[in-house]
C-alpha atoms as a PDB file:
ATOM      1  CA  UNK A   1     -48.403 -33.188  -5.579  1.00  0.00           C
ATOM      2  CA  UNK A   2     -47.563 -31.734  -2.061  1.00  0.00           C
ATOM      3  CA  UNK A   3     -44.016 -32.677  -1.768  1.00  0.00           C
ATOM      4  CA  UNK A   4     -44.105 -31.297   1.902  1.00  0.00           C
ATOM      5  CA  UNK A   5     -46.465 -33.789   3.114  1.00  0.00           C
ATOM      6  CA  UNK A   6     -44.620 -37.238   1.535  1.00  0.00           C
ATOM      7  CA  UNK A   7     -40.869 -35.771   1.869  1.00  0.00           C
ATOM      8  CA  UNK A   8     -39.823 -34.516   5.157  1.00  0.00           C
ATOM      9  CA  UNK A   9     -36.575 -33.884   6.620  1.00  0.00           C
ATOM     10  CA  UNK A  10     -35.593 -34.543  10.377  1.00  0.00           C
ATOM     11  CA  UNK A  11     -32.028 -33.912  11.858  1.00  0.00           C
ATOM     12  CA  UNK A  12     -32.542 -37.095  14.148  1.00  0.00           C
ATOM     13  CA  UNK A  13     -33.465 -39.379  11.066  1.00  0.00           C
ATOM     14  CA  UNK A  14     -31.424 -41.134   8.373  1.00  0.00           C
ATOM     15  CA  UNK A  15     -28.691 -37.967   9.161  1.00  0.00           C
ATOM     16  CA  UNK A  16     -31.047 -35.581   7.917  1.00  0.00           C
ATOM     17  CA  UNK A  17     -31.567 -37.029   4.409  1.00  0.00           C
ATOM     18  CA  UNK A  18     -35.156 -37.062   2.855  1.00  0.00           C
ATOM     19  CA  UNK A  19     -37.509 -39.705   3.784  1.00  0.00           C
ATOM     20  CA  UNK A  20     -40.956 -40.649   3.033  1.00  0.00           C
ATOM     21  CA  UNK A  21     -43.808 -39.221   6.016  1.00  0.00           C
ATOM     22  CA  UNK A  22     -41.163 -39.809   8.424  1.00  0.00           C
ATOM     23  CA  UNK A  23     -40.355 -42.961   8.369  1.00  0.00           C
ATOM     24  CA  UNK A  24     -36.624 -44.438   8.110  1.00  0.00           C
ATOM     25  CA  UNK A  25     -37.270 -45.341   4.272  1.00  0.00           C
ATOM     26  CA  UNK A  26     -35.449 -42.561   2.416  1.00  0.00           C
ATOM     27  CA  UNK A  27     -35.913 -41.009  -0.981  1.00  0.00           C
ATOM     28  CA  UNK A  28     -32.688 -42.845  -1.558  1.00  0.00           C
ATOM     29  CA  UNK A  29     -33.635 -45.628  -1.117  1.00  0.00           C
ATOM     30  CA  UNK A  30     -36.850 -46.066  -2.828  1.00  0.00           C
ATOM     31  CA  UNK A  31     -34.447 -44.730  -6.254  1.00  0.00           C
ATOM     32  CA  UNK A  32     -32.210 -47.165  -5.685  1.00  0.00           C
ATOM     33  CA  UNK A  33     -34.809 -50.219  -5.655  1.00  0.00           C
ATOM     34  CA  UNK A  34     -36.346 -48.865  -8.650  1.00  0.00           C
ATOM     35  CA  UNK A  35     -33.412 -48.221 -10.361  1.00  0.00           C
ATOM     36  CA  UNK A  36     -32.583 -51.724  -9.994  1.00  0.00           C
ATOM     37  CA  UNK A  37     -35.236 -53.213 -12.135  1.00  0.00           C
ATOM     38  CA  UNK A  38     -37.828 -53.430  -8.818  1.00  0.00           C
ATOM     39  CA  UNK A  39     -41.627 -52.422  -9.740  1.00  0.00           C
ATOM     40  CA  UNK A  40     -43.656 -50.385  -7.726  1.00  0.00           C
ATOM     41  CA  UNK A  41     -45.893 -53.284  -6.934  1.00  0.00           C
ATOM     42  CA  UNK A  42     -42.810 -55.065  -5.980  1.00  0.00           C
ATOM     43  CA  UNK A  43     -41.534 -52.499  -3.669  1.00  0.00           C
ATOM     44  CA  UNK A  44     -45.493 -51.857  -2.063  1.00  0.00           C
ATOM     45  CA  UNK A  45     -45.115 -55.824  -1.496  1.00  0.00           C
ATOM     46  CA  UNK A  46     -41.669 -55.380   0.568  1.00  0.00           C
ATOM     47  CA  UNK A  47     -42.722 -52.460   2.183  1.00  0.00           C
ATOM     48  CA  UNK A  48     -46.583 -52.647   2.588  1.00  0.00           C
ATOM     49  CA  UNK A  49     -46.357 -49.416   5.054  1.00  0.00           C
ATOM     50  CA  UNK A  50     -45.532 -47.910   2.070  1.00  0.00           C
ATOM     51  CA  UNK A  51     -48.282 -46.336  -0.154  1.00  0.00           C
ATOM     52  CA  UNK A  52     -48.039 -45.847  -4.315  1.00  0.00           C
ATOM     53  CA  UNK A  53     -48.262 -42.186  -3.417  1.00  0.00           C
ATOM     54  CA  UNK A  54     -44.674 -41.983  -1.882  1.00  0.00           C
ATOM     55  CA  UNK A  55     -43.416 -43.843  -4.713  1.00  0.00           C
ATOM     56  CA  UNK A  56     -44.526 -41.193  -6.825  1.00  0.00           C
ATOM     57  CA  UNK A  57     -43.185 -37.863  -4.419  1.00  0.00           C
ATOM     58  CA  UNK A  58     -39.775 -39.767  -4.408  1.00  0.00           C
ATOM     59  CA  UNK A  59     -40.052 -39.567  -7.894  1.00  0.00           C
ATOM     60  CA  UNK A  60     -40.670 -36.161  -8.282  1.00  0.00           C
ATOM     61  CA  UNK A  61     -38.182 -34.902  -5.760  1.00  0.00           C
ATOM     62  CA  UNK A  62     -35.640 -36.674  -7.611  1.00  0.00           C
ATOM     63  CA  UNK A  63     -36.710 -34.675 -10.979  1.00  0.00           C
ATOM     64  CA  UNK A  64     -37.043 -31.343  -9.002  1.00  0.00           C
ATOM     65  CA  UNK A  65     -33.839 -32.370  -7.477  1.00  0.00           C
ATOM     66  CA  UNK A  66     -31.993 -32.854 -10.847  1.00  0.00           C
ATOM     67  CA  UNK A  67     -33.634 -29.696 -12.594  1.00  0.00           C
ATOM     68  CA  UNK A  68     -30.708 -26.661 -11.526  1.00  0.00           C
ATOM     69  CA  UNK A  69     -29.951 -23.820 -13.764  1.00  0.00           C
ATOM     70  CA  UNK A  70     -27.275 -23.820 -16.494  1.00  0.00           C
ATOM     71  CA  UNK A  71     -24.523 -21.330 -15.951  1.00  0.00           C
ATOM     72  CA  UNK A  72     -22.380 -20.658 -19.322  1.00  0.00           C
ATOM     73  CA  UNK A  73     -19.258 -18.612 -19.345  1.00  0.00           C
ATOM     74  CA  UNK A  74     -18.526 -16.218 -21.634  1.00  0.00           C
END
């Protein structure tokens, strides 16, 4: 998946924070509503501008997000 074409970033937008193709639905937000029990159909339903696609690229930016190196001290 091309992250660079569902996930962008603009200064002017949402305070710079990732949202999907530009619009003013961000990353964020599409975690949250799944994290609170929503479904994707559910959230397609809400947000019919919305496509299963971006779903899936908030997703995976989340993962990518949460995968940083380990640093041990010896």
């Amino acid at each position: 998946m091309n992250l660079s074409e569902r996930i962008t970033f603009n200064p002017q937008q949402c305070g710079g924070k990732p949202c999907i193709r530009g619009l003013r639905v961000r990353v964020k937000d599409i975690l949250e509503m799944l994290a609170g029990g929503m479904t994707a159909d559910e959230i397609l339903e809400d947000y019919p501008y919305l496509e299963r696609e971006d779903i899936a690229a908030a997703l995976d930016y989340a993962a990518r997000q949460s995968d940083h190196p380990v640093l041990v001290s010896s």
